[in-house]
PDB file of N, CA and C in Angstrom:
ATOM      1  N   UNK A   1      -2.062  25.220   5.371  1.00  0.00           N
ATOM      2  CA  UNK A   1      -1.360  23.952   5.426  1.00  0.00           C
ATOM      3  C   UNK A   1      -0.535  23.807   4.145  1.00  0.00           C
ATOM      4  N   UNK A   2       0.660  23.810   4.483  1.00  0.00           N
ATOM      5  CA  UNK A   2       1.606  23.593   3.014  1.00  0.00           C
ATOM      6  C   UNK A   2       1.732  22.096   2.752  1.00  0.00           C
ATOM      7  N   UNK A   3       2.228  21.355   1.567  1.00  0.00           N
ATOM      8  CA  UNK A   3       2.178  19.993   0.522  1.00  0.00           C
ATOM      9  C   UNK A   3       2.486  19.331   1.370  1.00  0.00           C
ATOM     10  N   UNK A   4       4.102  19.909   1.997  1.00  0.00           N
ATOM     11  CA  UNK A   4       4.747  18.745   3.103  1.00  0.00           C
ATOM     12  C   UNK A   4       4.062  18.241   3.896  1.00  0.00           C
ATOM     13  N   UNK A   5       3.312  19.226   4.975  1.00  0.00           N
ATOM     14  CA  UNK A   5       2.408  18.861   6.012  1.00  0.00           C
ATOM     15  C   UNK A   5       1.461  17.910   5.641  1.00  0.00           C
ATOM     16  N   UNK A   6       0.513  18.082   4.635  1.00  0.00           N
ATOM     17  CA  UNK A   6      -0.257  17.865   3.915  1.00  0.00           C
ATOM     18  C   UNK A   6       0.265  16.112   3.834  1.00  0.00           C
ATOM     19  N   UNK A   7       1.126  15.928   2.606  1.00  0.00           N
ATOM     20  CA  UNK A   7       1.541  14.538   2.966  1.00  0.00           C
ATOM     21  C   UNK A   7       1.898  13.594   3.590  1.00  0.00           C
ATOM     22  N   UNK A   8       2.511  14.584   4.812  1.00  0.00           N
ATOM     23  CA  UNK A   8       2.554  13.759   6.105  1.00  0.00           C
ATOM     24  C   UNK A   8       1.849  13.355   7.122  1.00  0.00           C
ATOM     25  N   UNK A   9       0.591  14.278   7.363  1.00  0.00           N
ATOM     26  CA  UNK A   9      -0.630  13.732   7.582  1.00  0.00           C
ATOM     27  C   UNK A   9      -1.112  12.674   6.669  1.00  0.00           C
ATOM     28  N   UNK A  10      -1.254  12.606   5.121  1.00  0.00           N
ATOM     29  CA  UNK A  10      -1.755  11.880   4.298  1.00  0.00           C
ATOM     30  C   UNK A  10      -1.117  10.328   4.443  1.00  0.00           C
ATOM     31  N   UNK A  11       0.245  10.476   4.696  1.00  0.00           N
ATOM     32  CA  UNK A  11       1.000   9.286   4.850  1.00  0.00           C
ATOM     33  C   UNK A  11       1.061   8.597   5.950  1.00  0.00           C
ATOM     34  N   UNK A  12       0.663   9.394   7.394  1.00  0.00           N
ATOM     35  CA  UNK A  12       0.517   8.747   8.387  1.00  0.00           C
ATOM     36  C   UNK A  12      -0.707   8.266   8.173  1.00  0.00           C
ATOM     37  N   UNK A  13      -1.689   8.873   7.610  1.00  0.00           N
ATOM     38  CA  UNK A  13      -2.843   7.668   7.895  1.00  0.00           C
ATOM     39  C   UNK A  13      -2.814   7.173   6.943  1.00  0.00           C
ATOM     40  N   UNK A  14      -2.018   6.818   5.665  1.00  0.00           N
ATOM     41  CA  UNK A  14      -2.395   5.577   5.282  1.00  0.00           C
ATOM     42  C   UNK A  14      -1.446   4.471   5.931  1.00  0.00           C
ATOM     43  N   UNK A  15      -0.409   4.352   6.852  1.00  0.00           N
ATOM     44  CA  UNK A  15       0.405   3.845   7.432  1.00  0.00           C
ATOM     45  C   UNK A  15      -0.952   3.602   8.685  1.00  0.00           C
ATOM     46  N   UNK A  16      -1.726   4.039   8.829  1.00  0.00           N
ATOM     47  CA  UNK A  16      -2.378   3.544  10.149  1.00  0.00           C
ATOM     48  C   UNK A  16      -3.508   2.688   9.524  1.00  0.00           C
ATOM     49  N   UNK A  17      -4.235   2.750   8.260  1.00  0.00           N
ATOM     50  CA  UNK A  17      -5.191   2.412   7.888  1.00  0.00           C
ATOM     51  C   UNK A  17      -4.519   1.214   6.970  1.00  0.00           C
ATOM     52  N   UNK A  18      -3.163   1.305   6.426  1.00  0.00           N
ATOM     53  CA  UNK A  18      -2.602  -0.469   6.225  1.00  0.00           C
ATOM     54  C   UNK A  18      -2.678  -0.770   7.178  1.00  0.00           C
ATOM     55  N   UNK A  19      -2.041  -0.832   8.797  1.00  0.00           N
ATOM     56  CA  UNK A  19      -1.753  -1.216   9.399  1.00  0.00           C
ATOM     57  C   UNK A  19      -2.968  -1.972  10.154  1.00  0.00           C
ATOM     58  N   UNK A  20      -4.301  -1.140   9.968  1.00  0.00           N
ATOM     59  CA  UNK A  20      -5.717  -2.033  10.570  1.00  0.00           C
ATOM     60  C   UNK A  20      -5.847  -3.213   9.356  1.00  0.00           C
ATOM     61  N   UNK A  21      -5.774  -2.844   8.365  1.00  0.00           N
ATOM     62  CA  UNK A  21      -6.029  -3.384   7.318  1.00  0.00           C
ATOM     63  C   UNK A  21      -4.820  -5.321   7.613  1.00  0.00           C
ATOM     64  N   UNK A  22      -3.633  -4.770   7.642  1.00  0.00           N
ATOM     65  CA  UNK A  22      -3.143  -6.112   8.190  1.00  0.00           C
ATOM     66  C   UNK A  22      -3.055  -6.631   9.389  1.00  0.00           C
ATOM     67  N   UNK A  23      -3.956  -6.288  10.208  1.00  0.00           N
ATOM     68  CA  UNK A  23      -4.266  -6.516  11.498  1.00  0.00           C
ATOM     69  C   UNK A  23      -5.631  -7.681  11.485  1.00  0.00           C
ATOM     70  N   UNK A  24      -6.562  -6.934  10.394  1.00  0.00           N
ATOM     71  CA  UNK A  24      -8.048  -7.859  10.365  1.00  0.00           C
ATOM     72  C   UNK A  24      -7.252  -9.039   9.156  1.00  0.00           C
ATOM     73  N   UNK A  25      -6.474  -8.968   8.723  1.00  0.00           N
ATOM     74  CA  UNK A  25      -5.900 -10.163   7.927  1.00  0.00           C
ATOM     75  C   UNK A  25      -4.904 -10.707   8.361  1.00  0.00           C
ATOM     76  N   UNK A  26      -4.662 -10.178   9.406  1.00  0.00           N
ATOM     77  CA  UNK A  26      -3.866 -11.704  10.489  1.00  0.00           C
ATOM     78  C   UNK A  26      -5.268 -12.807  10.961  1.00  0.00           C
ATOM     79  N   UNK A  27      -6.093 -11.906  11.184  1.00  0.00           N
ATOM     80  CA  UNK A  27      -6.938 -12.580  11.805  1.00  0.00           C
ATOM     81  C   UNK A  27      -7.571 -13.612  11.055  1.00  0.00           C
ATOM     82  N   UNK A  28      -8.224 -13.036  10.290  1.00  0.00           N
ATOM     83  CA  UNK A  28      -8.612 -13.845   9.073  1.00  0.00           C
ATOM     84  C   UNK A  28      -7.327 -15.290   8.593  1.00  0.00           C
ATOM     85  N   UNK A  29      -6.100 -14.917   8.671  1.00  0.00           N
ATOM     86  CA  UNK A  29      -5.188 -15.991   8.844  1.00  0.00           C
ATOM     87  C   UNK A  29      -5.603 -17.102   9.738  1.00  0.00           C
ATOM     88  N   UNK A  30      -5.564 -16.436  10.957  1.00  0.00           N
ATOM     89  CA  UNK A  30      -5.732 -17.435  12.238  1.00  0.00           C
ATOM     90  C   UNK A  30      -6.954 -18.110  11.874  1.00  0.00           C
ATOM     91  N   UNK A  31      -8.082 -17.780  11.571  1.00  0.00           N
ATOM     92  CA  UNK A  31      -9.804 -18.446  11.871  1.00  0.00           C
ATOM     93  C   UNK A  31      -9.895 -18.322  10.851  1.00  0.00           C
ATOM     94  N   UNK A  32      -9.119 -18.693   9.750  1.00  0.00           N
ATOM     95  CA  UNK A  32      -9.878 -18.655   8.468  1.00  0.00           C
ATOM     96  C   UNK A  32     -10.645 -19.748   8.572  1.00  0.00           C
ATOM     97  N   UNK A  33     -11.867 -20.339   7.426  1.00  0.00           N
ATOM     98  CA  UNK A  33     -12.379 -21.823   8.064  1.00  0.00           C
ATOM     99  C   UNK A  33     -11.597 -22.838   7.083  1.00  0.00           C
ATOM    100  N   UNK A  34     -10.977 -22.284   5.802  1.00  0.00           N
ATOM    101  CA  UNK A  34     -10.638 -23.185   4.296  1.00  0.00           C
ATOM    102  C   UNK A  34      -9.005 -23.026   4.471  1.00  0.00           C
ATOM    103  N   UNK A  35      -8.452 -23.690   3.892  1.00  0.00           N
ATOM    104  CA  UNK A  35      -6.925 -22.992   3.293  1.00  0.00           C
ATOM    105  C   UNK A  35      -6.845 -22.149   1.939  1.00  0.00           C
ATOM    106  N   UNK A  36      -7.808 -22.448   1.353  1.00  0.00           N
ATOM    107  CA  UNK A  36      -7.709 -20.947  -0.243  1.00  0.00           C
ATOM    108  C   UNK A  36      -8.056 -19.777   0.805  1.00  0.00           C
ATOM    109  N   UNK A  37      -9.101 -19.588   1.930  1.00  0.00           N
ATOM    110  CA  UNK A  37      -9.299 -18.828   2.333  1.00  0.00           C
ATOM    111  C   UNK A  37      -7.881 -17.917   2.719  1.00  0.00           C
ATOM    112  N   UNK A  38      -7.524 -18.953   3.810  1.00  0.00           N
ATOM    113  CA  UNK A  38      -5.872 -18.543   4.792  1.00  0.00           C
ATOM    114  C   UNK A  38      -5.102 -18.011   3.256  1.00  0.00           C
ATOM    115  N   UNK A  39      -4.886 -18.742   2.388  1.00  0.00           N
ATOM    116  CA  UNK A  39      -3.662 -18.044   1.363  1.00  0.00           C
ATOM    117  C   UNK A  39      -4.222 -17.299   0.310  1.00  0.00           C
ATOM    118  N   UNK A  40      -5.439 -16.792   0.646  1.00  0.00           N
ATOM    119  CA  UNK A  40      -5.986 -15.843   0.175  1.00  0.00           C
ATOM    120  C   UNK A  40      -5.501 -14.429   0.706  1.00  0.00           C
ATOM    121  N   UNK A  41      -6.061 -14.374   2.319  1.00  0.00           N
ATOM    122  CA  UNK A  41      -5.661 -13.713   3.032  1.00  0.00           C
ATOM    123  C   UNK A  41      -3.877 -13.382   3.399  1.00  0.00           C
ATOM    124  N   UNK A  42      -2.752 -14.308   2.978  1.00  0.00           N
ATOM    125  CA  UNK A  42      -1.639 -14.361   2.885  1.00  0.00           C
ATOM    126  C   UNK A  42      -1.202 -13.613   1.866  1.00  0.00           C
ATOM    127  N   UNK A  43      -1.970 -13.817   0.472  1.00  0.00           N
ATOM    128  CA  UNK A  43      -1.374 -13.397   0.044  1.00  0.00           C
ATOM    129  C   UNK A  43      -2.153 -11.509  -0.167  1.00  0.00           C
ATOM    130  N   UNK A  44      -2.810 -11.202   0.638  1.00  0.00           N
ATOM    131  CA  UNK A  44      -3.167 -10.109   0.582  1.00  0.00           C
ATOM    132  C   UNK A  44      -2.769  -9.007   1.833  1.00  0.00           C
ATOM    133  N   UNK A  45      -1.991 -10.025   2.650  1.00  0.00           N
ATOM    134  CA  UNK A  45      -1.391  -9.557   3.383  1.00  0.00           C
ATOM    135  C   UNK A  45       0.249  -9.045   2.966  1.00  0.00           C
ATOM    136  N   UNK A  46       0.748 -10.037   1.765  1.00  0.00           N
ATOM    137  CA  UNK A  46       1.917  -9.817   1.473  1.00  0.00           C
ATOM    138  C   UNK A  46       1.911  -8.253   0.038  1.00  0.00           C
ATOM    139  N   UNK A  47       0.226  -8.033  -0.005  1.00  0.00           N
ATOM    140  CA  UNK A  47       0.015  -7.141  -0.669  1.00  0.00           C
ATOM    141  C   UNK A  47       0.195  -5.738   0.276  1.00  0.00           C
ATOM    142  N   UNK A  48      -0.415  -5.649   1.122  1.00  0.00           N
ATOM    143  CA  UNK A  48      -0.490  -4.575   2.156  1.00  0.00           C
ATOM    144  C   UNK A  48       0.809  -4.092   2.906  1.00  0.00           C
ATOM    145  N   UNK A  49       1.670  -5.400   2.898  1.00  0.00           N
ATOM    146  CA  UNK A  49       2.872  -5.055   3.184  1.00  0.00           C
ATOM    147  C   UNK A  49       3.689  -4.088   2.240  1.00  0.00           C
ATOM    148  N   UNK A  50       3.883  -5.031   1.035  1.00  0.00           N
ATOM    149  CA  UNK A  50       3.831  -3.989  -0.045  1.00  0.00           C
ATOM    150  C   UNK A  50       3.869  -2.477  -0.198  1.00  0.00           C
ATOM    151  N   UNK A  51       2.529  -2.370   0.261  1.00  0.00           N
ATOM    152  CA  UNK A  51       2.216  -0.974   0.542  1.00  0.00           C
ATOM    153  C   UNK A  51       1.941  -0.312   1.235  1.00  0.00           C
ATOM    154  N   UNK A  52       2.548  -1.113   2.287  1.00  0.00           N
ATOM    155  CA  UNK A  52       3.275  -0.321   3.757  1.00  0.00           C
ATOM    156  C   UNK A  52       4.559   0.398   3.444  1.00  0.00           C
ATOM    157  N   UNK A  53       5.499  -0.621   2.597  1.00  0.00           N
ATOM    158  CA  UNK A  53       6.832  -0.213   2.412  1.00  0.00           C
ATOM    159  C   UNK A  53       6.649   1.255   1.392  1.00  0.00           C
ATOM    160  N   UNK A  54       5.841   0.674   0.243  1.00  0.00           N
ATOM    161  CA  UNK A  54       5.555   1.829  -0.773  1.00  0.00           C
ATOM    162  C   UNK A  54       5.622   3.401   0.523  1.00  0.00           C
ATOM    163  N   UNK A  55       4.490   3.274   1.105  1.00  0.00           N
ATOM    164  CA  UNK A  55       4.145   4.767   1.792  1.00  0.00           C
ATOM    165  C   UNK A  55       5.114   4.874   2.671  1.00  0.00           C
ATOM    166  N   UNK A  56       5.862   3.887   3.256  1.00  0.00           N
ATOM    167  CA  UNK A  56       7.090   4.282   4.038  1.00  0.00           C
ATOM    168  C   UNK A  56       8.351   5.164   3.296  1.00  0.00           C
ATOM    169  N   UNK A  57       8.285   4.419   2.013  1.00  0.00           N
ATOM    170  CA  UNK A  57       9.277   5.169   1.160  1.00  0.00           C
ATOM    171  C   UNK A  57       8.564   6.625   0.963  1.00  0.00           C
ATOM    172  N   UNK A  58       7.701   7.017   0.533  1.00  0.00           N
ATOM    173  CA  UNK A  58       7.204   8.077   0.596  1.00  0.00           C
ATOM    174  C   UNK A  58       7.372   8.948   1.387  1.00  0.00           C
ATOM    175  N   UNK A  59       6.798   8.338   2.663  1.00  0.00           N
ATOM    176  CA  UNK A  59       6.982   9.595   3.861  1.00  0.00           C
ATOM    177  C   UNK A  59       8.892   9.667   4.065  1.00  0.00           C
ATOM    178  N   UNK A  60       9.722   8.794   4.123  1.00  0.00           N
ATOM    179  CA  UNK A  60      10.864   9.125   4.714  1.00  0.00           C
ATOM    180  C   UNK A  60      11.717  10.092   3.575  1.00  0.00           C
ATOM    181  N   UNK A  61      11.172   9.345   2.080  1.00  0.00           N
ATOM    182  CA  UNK A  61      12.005  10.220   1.065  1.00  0.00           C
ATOM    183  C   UNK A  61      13.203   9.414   0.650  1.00  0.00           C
ATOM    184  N   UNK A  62      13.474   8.008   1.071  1.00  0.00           N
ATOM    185  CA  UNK A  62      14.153   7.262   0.799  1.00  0.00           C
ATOM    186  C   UNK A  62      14.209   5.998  -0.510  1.00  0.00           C
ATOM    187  N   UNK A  63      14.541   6.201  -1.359  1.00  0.00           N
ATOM    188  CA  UNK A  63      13.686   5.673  -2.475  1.00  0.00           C
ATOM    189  C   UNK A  63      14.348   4.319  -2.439  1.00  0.00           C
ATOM    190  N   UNK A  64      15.478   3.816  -1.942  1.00  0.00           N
ATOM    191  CA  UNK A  64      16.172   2.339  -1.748  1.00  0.00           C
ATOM    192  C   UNK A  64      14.834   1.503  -1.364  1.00  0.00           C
ATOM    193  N   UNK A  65      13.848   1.869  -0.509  1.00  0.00           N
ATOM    194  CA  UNK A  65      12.725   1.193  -0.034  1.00  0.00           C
ATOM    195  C   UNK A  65      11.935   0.713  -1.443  1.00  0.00           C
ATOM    196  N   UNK A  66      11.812   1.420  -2.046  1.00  0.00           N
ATOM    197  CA  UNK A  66      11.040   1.022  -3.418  1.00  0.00           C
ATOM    198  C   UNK A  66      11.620  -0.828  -3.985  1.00  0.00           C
ATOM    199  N   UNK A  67      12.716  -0.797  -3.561  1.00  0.00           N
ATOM    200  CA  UNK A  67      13.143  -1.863  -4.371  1.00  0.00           C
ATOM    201  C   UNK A  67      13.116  -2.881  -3.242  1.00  0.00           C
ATOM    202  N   UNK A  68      13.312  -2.413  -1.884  1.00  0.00           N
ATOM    203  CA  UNK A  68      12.806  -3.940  -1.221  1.00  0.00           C
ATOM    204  C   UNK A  68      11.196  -4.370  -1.354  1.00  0.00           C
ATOM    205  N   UNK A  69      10.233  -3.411  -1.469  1.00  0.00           N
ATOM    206  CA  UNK A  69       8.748  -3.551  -1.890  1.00  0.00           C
ATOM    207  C   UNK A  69       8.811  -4.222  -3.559  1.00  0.00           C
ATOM    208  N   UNK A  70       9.524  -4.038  -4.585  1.00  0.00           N
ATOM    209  CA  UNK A  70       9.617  -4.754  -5.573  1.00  0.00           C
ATOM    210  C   UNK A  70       9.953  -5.985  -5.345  1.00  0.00           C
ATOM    211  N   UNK A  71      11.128  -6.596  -4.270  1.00  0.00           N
ATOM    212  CA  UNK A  71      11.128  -8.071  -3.895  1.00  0.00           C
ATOM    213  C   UNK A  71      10.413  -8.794  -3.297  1.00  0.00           C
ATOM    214  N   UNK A  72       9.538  -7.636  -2.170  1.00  0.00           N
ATOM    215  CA  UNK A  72       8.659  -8.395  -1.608  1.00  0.00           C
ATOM    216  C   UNK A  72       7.030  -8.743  -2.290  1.00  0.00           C
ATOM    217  N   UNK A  73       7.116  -7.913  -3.683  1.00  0.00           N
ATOM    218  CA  UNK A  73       6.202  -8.291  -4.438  1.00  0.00           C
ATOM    219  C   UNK A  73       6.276  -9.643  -5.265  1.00  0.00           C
ATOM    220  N   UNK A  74       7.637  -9.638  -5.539  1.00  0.00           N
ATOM    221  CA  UNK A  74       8.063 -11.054  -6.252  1.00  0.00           C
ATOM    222  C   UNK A  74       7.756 -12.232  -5.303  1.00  0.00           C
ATOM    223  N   UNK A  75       8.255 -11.985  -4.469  1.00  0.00           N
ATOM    224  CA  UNK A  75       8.354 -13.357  -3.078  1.00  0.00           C
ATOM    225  C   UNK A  75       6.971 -13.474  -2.609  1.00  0.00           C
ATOM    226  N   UNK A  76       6.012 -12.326  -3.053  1.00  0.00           N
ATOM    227  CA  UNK A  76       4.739 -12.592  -2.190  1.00  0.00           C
ATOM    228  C   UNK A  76       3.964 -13.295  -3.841  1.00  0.00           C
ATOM    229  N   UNK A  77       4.149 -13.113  -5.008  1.00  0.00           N
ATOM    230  CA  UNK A  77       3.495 -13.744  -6.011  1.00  0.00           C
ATOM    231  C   UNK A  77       4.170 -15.396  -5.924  1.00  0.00           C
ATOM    232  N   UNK A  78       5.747 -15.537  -5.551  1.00  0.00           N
ATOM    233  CA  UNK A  78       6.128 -17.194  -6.194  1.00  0.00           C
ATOM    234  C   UNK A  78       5.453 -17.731  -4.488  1.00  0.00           C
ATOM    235  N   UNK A  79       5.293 -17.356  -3.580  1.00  0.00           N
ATOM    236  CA  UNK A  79       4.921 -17.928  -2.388  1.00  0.00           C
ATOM    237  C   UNK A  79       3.240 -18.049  -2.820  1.00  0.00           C
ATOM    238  N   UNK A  80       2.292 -16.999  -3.649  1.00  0.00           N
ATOM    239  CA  UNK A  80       1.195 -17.785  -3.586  1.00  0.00           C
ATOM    240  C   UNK A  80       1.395 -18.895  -4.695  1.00  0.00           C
ATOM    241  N   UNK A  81       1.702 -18.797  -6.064  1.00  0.00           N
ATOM    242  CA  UNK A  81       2.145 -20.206  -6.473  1.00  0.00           C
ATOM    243  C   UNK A  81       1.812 -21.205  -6.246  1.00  0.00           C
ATOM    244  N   UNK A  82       2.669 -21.134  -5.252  1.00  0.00           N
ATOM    245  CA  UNK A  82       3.403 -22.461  -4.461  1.00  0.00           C
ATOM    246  C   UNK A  82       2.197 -23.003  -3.503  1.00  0.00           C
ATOM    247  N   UNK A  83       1.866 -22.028  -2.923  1.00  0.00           N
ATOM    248  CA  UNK A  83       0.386 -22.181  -2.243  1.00  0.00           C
ATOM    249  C   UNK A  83      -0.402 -22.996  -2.638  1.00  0.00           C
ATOM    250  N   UNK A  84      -0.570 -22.044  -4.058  1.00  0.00           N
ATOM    251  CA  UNK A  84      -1.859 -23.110  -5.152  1.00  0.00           C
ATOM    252  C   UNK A  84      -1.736 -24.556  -5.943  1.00  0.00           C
ATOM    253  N   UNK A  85      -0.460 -24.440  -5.997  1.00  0.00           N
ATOM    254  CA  UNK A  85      -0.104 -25.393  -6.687  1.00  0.00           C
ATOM    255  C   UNK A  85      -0.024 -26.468  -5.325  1.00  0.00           C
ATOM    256  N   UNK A  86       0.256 -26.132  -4.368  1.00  0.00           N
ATOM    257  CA  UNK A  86       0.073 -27.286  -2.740  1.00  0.00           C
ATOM    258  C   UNK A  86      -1.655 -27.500  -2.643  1.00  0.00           C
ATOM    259  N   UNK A  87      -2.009 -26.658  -2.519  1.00  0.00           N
ATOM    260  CA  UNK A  87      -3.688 -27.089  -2.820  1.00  0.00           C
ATOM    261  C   UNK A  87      -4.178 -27.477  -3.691  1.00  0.00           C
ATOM    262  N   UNK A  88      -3.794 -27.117  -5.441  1.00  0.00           N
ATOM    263  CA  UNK A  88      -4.263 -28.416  -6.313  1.00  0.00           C
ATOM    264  C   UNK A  88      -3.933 -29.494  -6.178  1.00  0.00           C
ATOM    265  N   UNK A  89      -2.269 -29.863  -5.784  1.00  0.00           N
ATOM    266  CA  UNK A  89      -1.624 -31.533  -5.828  1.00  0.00           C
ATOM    267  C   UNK A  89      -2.692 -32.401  -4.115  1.00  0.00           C
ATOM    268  N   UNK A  90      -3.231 -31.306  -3.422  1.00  0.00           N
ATOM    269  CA  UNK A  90      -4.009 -31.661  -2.528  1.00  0.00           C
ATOM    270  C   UNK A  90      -4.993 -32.063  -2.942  1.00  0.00           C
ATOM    271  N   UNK A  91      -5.860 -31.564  -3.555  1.00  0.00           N
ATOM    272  CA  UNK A  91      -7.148 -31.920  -4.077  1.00  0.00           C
ATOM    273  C   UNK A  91      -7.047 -33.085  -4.962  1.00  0.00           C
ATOM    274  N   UNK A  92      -5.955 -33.119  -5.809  1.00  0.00           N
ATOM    275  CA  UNK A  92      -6.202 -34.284  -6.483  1.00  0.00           C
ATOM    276  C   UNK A  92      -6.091 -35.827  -6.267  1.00  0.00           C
ATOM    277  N   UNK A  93      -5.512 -35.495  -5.079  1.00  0.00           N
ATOM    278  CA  UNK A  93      -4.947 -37.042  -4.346  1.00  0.00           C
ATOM    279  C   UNK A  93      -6.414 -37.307  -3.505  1.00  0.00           C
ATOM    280  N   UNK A  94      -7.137 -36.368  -3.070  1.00  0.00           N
ATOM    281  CA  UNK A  94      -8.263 -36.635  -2.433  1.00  0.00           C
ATOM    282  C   UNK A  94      -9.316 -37.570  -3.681  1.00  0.00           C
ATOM    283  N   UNK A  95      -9.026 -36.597  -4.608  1.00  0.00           N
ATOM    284  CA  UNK A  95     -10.083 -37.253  -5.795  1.00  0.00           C
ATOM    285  C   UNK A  95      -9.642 -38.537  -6.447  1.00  0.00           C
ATOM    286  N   UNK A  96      -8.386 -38.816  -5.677  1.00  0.00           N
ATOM    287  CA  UNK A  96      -8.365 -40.511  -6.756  1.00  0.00           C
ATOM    288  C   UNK A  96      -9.108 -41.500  -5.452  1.00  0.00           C
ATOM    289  N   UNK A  97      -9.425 -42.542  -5.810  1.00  0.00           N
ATOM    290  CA  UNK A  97      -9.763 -43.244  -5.379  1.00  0.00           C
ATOM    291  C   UNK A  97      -9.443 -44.407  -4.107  1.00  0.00           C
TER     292      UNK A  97
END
């Protein structure tokens, strides 16, 4: 088995094993029971995506992909943020009186 082969087996399954991986974290989306839970899972989904794109760039050999996975790392950190910062201004309005 030569490198190429080798990585392309290696890359298809990690393209199949993200792909379960954001499959049980849709789910976990849907039935989460909390909301830290759900944008927990959001934002670990926007991780996996991530590195879907990463190994996509890999297997095709196209390195332009690298830099949409760098935006979608940015957009998946200011989206949890925003998340948290919606669930603290939540919590605190519960706690006034």
């Amino acid at each position: 088995m030569s490198g190429t082969e080798l990585l392309a087996w290696a890359s298809l399954a990690g393209l199949m094993l993200l792909g379960a991986a954001m499959l049980l974290c849709s789910i976990r989306i849907l039935i989460g029971p909390t909301l830290p839970d759900r944008v927990l899972a959001l934002d670990l989904m926007t991780t996996l995506a991530l590195a879907f794109v990463a190994v996509f760039a890999v297997r095709s050999g196209v390195a332009f992909y690298l830099d949409i996975a760098i935006a979608l790392g940015l957009l998946g950190f200011l989206s949890t943020l925003a998340f948290v910062r919606y669930i603290l201004s939540k919590s605190t309005e519960e706690a006034k009186p």
